[in-house]
N, C-alpha and C. Protein backbone atom coordinates (compact mmCIF):
# COMPACT_ATOMS: atom_id res chain seq x y z
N UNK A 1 35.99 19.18 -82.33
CA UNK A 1 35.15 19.08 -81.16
C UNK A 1 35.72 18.02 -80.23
N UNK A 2 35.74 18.26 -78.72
CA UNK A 2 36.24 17.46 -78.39
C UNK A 2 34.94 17.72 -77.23
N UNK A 3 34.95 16.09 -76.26
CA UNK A 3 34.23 15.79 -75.53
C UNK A 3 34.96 16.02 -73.91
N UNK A 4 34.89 17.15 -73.60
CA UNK A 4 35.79 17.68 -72.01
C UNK A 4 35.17 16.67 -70.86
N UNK A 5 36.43 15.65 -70.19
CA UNK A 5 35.94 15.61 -69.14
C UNK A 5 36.10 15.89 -67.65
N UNK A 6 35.53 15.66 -66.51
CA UNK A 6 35.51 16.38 -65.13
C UNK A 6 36.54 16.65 -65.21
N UNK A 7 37.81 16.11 -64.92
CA UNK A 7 38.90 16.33 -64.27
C UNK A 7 39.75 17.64 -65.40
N UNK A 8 39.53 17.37 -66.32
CA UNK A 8 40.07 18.76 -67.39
C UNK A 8 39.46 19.95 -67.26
N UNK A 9 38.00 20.15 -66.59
CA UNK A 9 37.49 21.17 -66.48
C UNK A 9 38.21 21.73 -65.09
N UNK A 10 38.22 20.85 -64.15
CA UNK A 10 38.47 21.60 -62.26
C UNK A 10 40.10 21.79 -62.87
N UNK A 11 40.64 20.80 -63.63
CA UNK A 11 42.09 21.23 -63.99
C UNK A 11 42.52 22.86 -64.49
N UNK A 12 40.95 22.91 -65.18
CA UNK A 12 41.26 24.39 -66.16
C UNK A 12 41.46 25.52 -65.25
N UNK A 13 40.94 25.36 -63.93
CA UNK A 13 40.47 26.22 -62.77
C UNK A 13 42.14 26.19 -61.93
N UNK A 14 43.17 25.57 -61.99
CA UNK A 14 44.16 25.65 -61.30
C UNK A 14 45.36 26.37 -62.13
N UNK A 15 45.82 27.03 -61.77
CA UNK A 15 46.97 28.09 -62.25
C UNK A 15 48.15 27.15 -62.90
N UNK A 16 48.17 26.04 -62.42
CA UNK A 16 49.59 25.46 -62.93
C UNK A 16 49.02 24.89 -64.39
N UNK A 17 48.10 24.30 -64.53
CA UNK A 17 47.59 24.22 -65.88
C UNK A 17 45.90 24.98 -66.30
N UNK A 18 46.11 25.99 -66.31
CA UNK A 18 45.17 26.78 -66.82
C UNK A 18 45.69 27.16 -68.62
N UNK A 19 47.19 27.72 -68.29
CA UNK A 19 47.32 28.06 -69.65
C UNK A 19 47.47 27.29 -70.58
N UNK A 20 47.51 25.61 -70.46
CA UNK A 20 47.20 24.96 -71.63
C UNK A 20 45.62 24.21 -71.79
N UNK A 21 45.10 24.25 -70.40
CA UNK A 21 43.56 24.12 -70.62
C UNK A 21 42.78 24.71 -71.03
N UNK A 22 42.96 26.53 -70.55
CA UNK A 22 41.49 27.39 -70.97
C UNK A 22 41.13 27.40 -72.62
N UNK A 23 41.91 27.68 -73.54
CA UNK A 23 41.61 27.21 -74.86
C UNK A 23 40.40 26.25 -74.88
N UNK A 24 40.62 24.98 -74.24
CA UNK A 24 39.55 23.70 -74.57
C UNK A 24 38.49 24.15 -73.90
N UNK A 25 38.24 24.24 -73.07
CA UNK A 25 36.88 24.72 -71.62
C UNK A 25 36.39 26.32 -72.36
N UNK A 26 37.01 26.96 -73.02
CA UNK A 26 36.10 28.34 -74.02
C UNK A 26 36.13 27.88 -75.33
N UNK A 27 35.99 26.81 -75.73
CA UNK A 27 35.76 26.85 -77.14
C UNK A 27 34.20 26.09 -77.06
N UNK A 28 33.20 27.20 -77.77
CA UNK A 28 32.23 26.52 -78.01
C UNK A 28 31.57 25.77 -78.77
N UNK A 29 32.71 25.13 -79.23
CA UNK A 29 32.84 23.54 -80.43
C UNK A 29 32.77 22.67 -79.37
N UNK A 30 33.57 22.87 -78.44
CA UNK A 30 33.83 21.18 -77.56
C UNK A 30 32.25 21.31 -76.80
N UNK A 31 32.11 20.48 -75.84
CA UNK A 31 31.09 19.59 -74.95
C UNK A 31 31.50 18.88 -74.12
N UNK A 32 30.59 18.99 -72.70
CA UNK A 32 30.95 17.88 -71.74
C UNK A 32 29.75 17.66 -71.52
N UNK A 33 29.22 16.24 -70.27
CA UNK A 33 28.57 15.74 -70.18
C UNK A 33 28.30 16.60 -69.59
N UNK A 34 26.19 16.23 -68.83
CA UNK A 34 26.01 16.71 -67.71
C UNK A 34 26.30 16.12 -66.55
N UNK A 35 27.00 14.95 -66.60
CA UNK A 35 27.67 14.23 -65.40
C UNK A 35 28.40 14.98 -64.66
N UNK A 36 29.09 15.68 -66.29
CA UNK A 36 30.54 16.70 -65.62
C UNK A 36 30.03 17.65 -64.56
N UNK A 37 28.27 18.60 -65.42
CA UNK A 37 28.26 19.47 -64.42
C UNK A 37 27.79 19.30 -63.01
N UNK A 38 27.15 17.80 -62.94
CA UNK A 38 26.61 17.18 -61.78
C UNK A 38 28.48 16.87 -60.83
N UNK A 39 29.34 16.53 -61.45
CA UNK A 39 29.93 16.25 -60.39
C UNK A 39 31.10 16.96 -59.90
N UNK A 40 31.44 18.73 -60.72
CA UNK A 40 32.02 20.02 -60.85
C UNK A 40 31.33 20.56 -59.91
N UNK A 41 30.41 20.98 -60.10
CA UNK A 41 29.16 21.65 -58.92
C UNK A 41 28.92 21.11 -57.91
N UNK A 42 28.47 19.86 -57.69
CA UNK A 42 28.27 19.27 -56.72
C UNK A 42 29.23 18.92 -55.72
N UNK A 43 30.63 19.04 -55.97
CA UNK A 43 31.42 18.99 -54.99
C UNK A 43 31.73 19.45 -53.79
N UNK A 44 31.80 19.00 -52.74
CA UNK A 44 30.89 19.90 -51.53
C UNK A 44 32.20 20.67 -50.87
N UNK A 45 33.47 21.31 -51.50
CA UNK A 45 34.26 21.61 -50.66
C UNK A 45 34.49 22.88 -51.84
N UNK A 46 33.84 22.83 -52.43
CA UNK A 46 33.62 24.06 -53.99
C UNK A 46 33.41 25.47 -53.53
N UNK A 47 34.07 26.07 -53.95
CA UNK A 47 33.98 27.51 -53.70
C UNK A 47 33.22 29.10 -54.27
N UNK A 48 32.71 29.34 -54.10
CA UNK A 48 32.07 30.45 -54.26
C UNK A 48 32.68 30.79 -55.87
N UNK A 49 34.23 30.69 -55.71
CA UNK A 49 34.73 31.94 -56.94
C UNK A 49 34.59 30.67 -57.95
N UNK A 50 35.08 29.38 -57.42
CA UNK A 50 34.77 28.32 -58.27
C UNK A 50 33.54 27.82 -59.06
N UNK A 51 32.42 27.99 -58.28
CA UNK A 51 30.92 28.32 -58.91
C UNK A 51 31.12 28.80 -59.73
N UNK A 52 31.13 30.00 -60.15
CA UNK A 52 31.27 31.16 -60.53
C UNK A 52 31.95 30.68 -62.12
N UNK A 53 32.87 30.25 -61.63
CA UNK A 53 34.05 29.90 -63.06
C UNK A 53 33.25 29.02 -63.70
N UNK A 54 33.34 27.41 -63.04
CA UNK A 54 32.75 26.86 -63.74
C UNK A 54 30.90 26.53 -64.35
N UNK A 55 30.58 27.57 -63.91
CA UNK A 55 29.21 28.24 -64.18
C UNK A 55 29.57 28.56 -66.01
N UNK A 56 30.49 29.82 -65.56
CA UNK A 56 30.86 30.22 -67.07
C UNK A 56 31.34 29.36 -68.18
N UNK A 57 32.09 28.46 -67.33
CA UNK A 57 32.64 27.22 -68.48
C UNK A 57 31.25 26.39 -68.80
N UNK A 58 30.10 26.17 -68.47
CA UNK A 58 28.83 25.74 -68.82
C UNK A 58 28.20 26.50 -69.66
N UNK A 59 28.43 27.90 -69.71
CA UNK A 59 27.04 28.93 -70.02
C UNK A 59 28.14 28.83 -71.87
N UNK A 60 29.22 28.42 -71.97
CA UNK A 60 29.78 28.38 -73.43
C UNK A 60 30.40 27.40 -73.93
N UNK A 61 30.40 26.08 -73.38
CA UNK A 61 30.52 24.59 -73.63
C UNK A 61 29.10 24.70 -74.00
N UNK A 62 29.05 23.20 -74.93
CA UNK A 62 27.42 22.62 -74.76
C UNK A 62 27.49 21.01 -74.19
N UNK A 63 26.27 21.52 -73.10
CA UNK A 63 26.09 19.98 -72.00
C UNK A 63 24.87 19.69 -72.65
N UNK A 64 26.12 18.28 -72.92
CA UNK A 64 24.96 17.19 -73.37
C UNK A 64 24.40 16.31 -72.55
N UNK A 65 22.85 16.17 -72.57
CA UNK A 65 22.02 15.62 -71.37
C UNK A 65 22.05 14.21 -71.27
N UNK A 66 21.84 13.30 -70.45
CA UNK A 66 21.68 11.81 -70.08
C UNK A 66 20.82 11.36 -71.47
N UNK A 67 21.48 10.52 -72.30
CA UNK A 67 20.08 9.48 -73.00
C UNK A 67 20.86 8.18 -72.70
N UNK A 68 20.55 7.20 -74.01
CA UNK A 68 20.76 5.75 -73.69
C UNK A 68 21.76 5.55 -74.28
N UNK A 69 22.67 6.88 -75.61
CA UNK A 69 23.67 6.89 -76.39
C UNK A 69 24.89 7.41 -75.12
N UNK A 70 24.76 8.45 -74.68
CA UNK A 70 25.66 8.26 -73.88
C UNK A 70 26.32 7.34 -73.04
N UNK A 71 25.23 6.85 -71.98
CA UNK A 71 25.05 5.99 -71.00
C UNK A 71 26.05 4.57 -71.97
N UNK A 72 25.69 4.15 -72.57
CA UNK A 72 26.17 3.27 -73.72
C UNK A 72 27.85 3.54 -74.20
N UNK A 73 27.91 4.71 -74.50
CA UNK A 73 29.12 5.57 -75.22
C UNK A 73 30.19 5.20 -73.64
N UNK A 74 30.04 6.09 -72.59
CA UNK A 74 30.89 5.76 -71.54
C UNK A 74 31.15 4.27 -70.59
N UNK A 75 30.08 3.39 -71.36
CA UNK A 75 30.62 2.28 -70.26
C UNK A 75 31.48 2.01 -71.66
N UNK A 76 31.10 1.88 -72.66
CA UNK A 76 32.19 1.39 -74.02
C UNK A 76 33.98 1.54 -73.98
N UNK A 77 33.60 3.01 -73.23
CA UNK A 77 35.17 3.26 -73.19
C UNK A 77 35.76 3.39 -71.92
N UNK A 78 34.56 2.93 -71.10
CA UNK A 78 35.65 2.11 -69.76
C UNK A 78 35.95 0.96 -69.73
N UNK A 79 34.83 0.22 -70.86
CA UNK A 79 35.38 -0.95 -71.36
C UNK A 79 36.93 -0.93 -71.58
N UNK A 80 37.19 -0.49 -72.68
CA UNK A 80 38.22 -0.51 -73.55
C UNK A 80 39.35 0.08 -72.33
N UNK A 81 39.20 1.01 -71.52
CA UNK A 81 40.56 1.85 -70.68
C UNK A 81 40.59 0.42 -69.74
N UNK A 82 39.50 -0.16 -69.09
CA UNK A 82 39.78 -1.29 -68.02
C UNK A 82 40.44 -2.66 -68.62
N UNK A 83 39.84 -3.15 -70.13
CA UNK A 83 39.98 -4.51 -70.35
C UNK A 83 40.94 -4.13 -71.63
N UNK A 84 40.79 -3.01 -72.09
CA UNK A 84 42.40 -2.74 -73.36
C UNK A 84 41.51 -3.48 -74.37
């Protein structure tokens, strides 16, 4: 199981790396946040066919919702990527 984030999902959506992404974004072992789908969707220059895709990459990932473990979990490991 792996934990997908934003930028690997809109990545999965581009032709130059689709064929080593789509594997991760259809396996319905992995998970992304709902941050991811708040900030995939919400992008205001997003396209119709793009909806669409990453709609599907939601409807067979499982989004895991906001609690206090997450919230907790991601500052931890911006800890660690900012201060090493």
């Amino acid at each position: 199981m792996y934990l997908l984030d934003t930028n690997i999902l809109i990545y999965s959506g581009e032709p130059v790396y689709s064929a080593a992404l789509f594997p991760y974004v259809t396996d319905p072992e992995n998970v992304v946040s709902v941050i991811s789908s708040i900030e995939t969707l919400g992008y205001h220059k997003i396209t119709t066919e793009q909806i669409q895709y990453f709609k599907s990459i939601f409807s067979i990932v499982v989004v895991l919702p906001i609690d206090e473990a997450v919230v907790g979990r991601a500052i931890q490991l911006a800890n660690i990527i900012i201060f090493g």
